[in-house]
PDB file of N, CA and C in Angstrom:
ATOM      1  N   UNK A   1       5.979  30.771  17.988  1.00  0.00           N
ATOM      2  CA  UNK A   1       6.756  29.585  18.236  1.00  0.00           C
ATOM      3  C   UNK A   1       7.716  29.376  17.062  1.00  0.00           C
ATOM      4  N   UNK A   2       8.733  28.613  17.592  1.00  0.00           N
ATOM      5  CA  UNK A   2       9.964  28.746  16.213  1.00  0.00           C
ATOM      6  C   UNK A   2      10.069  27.571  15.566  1.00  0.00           C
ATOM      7  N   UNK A   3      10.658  26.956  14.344  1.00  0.00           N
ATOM      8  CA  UNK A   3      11.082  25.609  14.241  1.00  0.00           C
ATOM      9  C   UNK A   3      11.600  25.538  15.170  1.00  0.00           C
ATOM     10  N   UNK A   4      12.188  23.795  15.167  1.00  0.00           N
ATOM     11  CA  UNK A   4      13.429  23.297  15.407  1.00  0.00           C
ATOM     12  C   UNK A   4      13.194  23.026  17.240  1.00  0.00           C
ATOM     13  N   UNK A   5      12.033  23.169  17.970  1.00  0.00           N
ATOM     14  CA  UNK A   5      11.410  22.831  19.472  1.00  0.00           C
ATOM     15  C   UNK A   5      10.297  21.763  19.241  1.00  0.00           C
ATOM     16  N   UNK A   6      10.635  20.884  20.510  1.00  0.00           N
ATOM     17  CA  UNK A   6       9.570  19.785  20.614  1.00  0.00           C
ATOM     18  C   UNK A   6       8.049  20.676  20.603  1.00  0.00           C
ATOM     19  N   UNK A   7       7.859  21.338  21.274  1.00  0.00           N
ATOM     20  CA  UNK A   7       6.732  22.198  21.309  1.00  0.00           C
ATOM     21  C   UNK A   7       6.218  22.458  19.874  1.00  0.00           C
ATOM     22  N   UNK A   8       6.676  22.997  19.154  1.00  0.00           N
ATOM     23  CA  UNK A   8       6.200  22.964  17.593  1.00  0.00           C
ATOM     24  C   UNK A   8       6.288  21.723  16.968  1.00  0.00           C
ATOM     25  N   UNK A   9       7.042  20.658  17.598  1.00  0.00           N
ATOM     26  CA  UNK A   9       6.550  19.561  17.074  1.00  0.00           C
ATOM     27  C   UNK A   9       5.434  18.484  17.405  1.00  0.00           C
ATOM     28  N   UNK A  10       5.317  19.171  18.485  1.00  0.00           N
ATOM     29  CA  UNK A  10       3.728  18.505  19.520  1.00  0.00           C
ATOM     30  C   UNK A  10       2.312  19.294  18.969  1.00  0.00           C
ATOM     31  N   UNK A  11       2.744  20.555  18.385  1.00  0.00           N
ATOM     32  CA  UNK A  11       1.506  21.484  17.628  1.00  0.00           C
ATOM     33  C   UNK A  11       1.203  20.933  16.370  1.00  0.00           C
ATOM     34  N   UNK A  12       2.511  19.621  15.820  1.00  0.00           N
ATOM     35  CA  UNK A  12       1.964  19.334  14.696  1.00  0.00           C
ATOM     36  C   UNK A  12       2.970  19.486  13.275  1.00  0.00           C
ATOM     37  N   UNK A  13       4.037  19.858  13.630  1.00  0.00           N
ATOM     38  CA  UNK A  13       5.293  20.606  12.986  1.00  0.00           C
ATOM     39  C   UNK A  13       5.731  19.036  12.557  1.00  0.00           C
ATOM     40  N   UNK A  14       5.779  18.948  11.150  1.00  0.00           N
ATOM     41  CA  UNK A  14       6.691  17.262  11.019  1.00  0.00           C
ATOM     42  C   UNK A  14       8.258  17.804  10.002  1.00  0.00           C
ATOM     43  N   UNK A  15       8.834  19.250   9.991  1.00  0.00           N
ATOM     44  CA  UNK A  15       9.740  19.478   9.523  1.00  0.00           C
ATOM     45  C   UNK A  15      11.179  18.808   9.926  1.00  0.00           C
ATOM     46  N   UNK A  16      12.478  18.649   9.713  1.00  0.00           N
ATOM     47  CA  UNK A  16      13.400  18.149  10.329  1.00  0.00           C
ATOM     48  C   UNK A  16      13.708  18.293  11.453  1.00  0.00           C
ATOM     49  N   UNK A  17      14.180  20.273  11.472  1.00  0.00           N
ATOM     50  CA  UNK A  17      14.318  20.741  12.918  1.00  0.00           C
ATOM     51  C   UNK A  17      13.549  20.226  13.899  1.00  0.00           C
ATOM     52  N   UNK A  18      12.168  20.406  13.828  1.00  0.00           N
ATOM     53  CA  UNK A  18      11.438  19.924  14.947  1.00  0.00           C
ATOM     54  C   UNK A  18      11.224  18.232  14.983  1.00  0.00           C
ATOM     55  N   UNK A  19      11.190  17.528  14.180  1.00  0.00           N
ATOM     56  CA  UNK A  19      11.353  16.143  13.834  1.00  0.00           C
ATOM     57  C   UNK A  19      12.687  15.841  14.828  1.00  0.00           C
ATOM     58  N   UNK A  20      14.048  16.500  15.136  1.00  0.00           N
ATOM     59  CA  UNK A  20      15.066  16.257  15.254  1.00  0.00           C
ATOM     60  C   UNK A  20      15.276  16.213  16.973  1.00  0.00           C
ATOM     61  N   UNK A  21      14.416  17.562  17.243  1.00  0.00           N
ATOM     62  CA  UNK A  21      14.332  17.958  18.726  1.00  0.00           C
ATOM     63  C   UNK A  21      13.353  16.966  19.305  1.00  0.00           C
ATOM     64  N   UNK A  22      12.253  16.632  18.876  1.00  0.00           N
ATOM     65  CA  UNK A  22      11.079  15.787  19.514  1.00  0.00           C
ATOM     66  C   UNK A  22      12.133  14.406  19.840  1.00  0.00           C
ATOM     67  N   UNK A  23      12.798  13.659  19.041  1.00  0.00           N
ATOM     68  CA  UNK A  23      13.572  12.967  18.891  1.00  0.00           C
ATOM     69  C   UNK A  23      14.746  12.463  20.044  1.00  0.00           C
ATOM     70  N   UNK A  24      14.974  14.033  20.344  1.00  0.00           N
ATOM     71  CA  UNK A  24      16.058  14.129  21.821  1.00  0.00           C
ATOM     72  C   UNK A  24      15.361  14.504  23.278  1.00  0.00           C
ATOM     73  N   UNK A  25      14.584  14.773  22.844  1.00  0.00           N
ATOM     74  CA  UNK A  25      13.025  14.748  23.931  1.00  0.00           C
ATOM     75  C   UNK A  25      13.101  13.383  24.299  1.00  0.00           C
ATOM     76  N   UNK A  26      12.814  12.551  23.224  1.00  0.00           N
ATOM     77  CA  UNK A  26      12.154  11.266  23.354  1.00  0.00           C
ATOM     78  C   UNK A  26      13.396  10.749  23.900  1.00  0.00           C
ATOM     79  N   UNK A  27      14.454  10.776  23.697  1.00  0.00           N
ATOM     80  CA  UNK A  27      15.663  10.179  23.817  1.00  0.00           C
ATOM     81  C   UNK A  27      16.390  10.368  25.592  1.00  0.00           C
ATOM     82  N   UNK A  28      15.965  11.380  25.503  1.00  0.00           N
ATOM     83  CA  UNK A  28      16.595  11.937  27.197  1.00  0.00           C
ATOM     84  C   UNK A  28      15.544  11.827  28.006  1.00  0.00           C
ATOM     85  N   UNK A  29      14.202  11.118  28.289  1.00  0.00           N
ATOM     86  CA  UNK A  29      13.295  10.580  28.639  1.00  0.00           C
ATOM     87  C   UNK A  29      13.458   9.227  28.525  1.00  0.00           C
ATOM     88  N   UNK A  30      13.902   8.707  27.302  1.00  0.00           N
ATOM     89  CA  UNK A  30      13.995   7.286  27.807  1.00  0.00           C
ATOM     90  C   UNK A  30      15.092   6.768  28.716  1.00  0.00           C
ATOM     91  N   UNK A  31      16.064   7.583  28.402  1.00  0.00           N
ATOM     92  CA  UNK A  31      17.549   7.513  29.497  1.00  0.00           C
ATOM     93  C   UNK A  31      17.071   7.704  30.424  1.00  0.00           C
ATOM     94  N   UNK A  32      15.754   8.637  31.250  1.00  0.00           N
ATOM     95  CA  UNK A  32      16.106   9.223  32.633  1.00  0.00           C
ATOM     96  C   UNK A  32      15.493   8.087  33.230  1.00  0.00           C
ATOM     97  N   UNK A  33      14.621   7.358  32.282  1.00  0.00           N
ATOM     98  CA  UNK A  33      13.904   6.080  33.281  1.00  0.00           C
ATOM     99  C   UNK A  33      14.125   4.795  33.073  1.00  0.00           C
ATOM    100  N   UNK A  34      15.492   4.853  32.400  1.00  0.00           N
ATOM    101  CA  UNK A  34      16.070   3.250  31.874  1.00  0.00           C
ATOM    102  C   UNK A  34      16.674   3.029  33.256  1.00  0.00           C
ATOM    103  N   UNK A  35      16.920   2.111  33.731  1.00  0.00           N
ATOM    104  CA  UNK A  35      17.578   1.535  35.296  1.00  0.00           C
ATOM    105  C   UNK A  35      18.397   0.461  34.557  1.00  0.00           C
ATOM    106  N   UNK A  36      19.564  -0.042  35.656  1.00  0.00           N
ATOM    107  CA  UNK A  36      20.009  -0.805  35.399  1.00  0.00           C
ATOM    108  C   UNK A  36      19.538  -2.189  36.779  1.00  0.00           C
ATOM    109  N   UNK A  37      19.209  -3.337  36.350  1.00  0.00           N
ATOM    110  CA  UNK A  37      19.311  -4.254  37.257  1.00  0.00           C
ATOM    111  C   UNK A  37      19.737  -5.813  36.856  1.00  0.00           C
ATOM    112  N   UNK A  38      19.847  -6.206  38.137  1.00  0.00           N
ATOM    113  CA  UNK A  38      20.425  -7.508  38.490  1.00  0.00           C
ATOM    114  C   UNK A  38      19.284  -8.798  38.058  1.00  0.00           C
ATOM    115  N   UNK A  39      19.783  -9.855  37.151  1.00  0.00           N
ATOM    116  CA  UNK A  39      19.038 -10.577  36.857  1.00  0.00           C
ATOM    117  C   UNK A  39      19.918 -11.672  36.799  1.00  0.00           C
ATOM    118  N   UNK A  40      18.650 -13.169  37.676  1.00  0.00           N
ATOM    119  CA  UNK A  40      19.490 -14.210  37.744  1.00  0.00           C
ATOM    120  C   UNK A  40      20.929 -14.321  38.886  1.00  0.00           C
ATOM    121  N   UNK A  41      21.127 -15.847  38.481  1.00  0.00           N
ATOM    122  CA  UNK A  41      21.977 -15.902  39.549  1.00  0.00           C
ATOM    123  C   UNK A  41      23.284 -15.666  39.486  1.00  0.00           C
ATOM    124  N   UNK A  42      23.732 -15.576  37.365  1.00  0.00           N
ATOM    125  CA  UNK A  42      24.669 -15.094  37.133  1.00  0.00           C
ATOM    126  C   UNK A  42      25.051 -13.816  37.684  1.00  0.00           C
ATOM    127  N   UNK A  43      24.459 -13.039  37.644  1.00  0.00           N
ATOM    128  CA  UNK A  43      24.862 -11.525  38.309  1.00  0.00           C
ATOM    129  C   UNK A  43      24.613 -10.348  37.181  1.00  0.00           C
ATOM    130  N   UNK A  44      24.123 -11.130  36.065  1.00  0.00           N
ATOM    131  CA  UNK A  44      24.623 -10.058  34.752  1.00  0.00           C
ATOM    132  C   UNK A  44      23.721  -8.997  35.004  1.00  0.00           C
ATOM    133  N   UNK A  45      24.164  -7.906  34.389  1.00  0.00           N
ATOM    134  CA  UNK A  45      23.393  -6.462  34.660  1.00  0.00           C
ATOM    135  C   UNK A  45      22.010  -6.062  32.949  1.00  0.00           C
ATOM    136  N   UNK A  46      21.380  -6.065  33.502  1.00  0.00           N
ATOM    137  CA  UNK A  46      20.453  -5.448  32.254  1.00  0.00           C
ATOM    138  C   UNK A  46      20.037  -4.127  32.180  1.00  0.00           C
ATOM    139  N   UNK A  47      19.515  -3.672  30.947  1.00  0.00           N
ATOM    140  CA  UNK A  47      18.936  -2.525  31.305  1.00  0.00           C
ATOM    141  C   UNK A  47      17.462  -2.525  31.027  1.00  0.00           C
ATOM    142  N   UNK A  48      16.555  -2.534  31.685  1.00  0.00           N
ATOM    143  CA  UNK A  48      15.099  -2.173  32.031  1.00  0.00           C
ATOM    144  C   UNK A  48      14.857  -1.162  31.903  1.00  0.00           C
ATOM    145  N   UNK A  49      13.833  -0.926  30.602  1.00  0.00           N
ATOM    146  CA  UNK A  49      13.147   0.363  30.905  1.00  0.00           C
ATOM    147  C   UNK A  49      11.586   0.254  30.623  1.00  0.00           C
ATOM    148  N   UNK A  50      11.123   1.544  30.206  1.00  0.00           N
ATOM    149  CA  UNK A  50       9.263   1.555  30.543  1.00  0.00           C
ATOM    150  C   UNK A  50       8.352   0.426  29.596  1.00  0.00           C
ATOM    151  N   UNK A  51       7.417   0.060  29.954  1.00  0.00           N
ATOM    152  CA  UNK A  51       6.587  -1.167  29.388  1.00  0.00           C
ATOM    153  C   UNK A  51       6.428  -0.768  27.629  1.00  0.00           C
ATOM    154  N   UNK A  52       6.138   0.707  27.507  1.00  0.00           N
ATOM    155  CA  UNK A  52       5.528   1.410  26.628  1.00  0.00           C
ATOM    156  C   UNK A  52       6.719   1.304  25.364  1.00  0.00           C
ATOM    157  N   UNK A  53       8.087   0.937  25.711  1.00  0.00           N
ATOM    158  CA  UNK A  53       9.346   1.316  24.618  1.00  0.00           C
ATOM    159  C   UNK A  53       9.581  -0.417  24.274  1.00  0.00           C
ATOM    160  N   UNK A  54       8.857  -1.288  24.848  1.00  0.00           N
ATOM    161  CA  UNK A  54       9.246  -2.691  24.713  1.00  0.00           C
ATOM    162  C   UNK A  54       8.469  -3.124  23.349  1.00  0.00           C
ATOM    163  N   UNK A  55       9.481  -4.308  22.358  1.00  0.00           N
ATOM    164  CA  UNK A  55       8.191  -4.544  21.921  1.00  0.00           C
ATOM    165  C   UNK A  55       6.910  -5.294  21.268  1.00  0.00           C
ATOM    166  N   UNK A  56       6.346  -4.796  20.951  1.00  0.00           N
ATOM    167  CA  UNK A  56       4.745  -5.732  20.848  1.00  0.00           C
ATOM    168  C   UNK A  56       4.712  -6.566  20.813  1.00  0.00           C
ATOM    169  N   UNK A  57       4.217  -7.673  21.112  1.00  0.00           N
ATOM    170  CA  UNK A  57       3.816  -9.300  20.820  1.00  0.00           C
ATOM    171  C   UNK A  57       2.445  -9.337  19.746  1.00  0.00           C
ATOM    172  N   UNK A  58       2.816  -9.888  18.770  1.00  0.00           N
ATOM    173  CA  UNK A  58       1.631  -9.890  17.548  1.00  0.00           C
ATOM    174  C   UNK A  58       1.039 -10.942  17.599  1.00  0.00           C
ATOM    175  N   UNK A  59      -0.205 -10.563  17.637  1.00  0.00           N
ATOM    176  CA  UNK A  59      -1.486 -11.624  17.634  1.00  0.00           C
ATOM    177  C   UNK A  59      -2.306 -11.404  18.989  1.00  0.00           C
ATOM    178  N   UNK A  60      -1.871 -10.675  19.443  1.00  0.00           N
ATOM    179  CA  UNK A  60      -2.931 -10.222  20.712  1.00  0.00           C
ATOM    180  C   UNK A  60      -3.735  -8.895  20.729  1.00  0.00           C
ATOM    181  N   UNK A  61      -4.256  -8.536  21.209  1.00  0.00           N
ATOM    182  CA  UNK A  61      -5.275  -7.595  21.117  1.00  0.00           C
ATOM    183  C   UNK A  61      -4.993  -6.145  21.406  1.00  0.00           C
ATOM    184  N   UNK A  62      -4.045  -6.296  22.541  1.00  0.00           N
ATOM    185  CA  UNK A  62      -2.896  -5.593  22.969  1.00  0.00           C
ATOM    186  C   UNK A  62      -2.309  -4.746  21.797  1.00  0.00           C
ATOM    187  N   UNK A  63      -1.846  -5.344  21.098  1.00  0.00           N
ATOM    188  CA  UNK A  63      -1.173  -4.738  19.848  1.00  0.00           C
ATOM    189  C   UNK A  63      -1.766  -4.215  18.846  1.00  0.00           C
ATOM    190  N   UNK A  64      -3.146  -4.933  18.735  1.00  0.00           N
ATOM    191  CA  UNK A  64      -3.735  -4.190  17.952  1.00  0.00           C
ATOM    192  C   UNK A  64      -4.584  -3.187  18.288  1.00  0.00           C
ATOM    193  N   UNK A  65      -4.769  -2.718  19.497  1.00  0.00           N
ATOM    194  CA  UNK A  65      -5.361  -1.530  20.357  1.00  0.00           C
ATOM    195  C   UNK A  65      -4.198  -0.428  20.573  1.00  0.00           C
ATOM    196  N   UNK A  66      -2.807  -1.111  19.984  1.00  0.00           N
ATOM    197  CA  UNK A  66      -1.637  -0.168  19.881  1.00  0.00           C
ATOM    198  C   UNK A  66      -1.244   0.556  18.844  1.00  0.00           C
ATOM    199  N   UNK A  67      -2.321  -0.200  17.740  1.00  0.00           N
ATOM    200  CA  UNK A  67      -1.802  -0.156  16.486  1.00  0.00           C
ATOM    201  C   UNK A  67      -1.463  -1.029  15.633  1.00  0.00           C
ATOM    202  N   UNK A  68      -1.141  -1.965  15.428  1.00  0.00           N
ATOM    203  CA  UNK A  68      -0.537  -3.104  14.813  1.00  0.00           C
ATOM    204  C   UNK A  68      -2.063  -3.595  14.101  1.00  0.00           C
ATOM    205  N   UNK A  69      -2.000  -3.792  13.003  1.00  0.00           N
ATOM    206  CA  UNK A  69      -3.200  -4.313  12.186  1.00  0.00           C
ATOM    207  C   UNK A  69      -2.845  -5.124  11.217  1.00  0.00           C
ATOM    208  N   UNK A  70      -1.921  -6.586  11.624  1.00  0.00           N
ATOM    209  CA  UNK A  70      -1.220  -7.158  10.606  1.00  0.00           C
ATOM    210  C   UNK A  70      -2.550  -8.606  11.051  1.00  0.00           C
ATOM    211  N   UNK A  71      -2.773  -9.884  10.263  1.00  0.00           N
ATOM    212  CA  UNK A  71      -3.789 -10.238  10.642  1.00  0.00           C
ATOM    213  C   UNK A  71      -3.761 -11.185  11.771  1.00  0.00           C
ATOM    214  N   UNK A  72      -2.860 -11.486  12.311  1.00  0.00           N
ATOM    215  CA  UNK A  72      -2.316 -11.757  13.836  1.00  0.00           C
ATOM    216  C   UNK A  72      -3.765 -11.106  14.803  1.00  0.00           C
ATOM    217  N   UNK A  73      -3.168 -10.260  14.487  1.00  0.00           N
ATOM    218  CA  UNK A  73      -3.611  -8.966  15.995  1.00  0.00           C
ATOM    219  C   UNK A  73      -4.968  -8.816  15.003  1.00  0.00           C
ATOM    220  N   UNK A  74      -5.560  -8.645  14.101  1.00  0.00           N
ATOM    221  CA  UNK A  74      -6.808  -8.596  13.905  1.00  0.00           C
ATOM    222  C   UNK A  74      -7.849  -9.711  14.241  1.00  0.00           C
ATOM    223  N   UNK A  75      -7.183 -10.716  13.709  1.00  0.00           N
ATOM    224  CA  UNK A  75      -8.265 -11.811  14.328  1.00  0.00           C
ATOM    225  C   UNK A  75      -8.004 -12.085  16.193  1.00  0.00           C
ATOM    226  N   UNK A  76      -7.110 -11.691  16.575  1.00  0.00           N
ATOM    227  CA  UNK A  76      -7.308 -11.357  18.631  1.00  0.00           C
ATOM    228  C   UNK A  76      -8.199 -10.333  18.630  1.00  0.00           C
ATOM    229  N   UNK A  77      -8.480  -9.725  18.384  1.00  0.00           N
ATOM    230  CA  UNK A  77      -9.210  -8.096  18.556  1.00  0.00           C
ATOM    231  C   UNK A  77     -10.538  -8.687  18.525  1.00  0.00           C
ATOM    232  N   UNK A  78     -10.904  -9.459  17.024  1.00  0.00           N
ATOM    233  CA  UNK A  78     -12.079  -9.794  16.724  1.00  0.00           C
ATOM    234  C   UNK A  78     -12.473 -11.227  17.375  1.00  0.00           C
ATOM    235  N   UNK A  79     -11.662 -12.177  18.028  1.00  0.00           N
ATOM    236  CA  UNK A  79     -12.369 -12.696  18.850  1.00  0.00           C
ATOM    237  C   UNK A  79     -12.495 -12.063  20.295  1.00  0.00           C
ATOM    238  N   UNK A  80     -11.384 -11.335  20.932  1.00  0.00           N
ATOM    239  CA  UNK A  80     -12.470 -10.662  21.662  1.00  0.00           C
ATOM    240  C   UNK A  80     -13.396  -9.884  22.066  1.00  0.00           C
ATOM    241  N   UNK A  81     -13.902  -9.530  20.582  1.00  0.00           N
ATOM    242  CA  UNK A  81     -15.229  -8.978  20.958  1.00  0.00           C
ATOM    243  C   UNK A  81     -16.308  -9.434  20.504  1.00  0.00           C
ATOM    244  N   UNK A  82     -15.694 -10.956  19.637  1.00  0.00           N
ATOM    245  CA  UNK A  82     -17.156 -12.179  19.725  1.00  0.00           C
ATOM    246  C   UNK A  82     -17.226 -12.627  21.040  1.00  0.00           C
ATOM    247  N   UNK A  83     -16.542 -13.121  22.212  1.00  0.00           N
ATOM    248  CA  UNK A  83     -16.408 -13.565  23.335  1.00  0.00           C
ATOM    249  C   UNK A  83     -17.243 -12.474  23.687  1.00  0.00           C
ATOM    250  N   UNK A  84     -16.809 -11.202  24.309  1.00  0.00           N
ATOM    251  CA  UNK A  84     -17.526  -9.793  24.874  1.00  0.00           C
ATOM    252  C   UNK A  84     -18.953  -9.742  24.457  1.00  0.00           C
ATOM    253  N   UNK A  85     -19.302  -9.596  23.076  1.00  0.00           N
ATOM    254  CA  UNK A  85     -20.630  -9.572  22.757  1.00  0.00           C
ATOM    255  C   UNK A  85     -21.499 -10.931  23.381  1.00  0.00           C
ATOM    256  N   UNK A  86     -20.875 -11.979  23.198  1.00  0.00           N
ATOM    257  CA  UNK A  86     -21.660 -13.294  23.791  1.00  0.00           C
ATOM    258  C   UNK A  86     -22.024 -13.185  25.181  1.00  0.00           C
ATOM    259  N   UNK A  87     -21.007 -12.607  26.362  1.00  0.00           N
ATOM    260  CA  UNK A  87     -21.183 -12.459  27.421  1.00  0.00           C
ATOM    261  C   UNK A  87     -22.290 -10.973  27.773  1.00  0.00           C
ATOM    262  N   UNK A  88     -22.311 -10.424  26.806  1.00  0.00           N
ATOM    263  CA  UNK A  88     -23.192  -9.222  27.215  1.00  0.00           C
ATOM    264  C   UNK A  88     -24.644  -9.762  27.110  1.00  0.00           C
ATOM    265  N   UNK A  89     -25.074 -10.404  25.901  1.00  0.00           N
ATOM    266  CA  UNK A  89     -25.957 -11.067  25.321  1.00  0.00           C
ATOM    267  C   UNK A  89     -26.738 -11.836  26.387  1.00  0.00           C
ATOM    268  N   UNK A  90     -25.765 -13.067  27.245  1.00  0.00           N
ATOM    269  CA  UNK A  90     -25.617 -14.191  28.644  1.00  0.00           C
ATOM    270  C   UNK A  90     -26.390 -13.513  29.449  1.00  0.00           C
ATOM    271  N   UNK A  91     -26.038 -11.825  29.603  1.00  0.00           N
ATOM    272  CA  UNK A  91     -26.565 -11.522  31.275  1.00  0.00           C
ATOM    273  C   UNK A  91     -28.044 -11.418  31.181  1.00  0.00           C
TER     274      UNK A  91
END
């Protein structure tokens, strides 16, 4: 396998070349599933794309199961799994 291919950068490759290509991977994937639509009654056009490129709301649990470990999203995480443990405990 050569530099400078997403493929060597999915094996683990964090050099430029492949840093550069993963990059236009990522890039011409997000174009192919960005849409454009109609919102409201103005008419204006947006562009919508996948849930996964939007982003995070901090302090939910969500985010911190995404990653985010700022203490927002840590104390959501950790009450819900004081809530979870209480209800397991209940049955």
């Amino acid at each position: 396998m050569r530099h400078g291919t997403f493929e060597r950068y999915m094996k683990g490759c964090l050099c430029d070349k492949c840093f550069q290509a993963a990059g236009q991977v990522h890039k011409a994937r997000e174009m192919m599933i960005t849409k454009v639509v109609n919102k409201g009654a103005s008419g204006k056009q947006y562009l919508e794309g996948p849930k996964r490129f939007k982003k995070k709301i901090h302090g939910t649990r969500g985010a911190y199961v995404n990653g985010c470990r700022c203490e927002a999203c840590k104390a959501a995480a950790m009450t819900y799994q004081t809530q979870r443990r209480k209800s397991r405990v209940a049955i």
